[in-house]
Protein backbone atom coordinates (compact mmCIF):
# COMPACT_ATOMS: atom_id res chain seq x y z
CA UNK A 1 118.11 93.78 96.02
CA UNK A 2 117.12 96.76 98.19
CA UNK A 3 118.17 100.24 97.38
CA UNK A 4 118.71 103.00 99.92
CA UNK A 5 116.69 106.06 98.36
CA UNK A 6 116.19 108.59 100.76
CA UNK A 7 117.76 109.14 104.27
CA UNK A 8 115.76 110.53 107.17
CA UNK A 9 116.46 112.38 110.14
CA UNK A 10 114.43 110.44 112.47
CA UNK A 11 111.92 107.70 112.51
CA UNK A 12 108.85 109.73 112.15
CA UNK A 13 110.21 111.10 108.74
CA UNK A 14 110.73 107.78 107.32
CA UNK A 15 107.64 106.86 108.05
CA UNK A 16 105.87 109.70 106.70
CA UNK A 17 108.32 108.78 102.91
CA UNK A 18 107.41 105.39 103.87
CA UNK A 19 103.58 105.89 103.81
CA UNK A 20 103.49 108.15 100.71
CA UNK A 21 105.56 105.35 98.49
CA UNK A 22 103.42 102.63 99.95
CA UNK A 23 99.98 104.46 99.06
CA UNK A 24 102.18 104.29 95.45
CA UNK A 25 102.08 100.51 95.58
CA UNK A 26 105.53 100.51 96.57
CA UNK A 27 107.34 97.87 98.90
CA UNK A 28 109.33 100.11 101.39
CA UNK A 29 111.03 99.41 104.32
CA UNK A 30 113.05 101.23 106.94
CA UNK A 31 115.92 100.39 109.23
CA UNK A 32 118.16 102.91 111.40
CA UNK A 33 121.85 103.78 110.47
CA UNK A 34 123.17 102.64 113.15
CA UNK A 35 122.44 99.62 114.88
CA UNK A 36 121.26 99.26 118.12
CA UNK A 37 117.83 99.70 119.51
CA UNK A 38 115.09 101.09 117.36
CA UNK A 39 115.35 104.69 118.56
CA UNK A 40 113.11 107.66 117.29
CA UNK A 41 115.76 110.28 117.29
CA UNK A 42 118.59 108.94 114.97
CA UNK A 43 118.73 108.72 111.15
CA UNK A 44 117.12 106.31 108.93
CA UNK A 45 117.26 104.53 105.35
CA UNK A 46 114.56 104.24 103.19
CA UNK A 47 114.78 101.37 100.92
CA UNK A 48 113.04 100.16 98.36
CA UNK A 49 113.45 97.09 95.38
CA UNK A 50 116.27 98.13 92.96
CA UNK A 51 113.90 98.37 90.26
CA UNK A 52 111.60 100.78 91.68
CA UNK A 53 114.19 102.98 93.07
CA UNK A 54 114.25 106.17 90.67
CA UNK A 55 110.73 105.76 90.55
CA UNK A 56 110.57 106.13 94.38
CA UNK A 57 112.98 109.10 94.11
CA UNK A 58 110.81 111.06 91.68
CA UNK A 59 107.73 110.44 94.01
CA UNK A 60 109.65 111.82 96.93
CA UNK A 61 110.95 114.67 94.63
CA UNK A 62 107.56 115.91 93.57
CA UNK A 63 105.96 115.51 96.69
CA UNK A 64 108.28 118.50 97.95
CA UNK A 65 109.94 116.08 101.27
């Protein structure tokens, strides 16, 4: 089951928390809040596997995002 862990302001953001838990050997994905077409400007979830999720947070955490 995916976990939402972090929400970002816009797409560039996730994909920056993206990249830094994926060079972590993390499976992460991203999807927008609200649906519709995949615009940069709204907010988005970054999910990751249930069981990786606190780890994920304390990455995030300590890298100072």
């Amino acid at each position: 089951m995916w976990t939402v862990i972090y929400i970002a302001k816009n797409k560039k953001m996730a994909e920056k928390v993206q990249e830094l838990l994926t060079q972590e050997g993390m499976l992460v994905k991203i999807q927008p809040v609200s649906k519709g077409a995949d615009r940069m400007d709204g907010y988005f979830e970054v999910l990751v596997p249930e069981s990786e999720a606190e780890d994920a947070q304390n990455i995030i955490y300590e890298s100072g995002i």
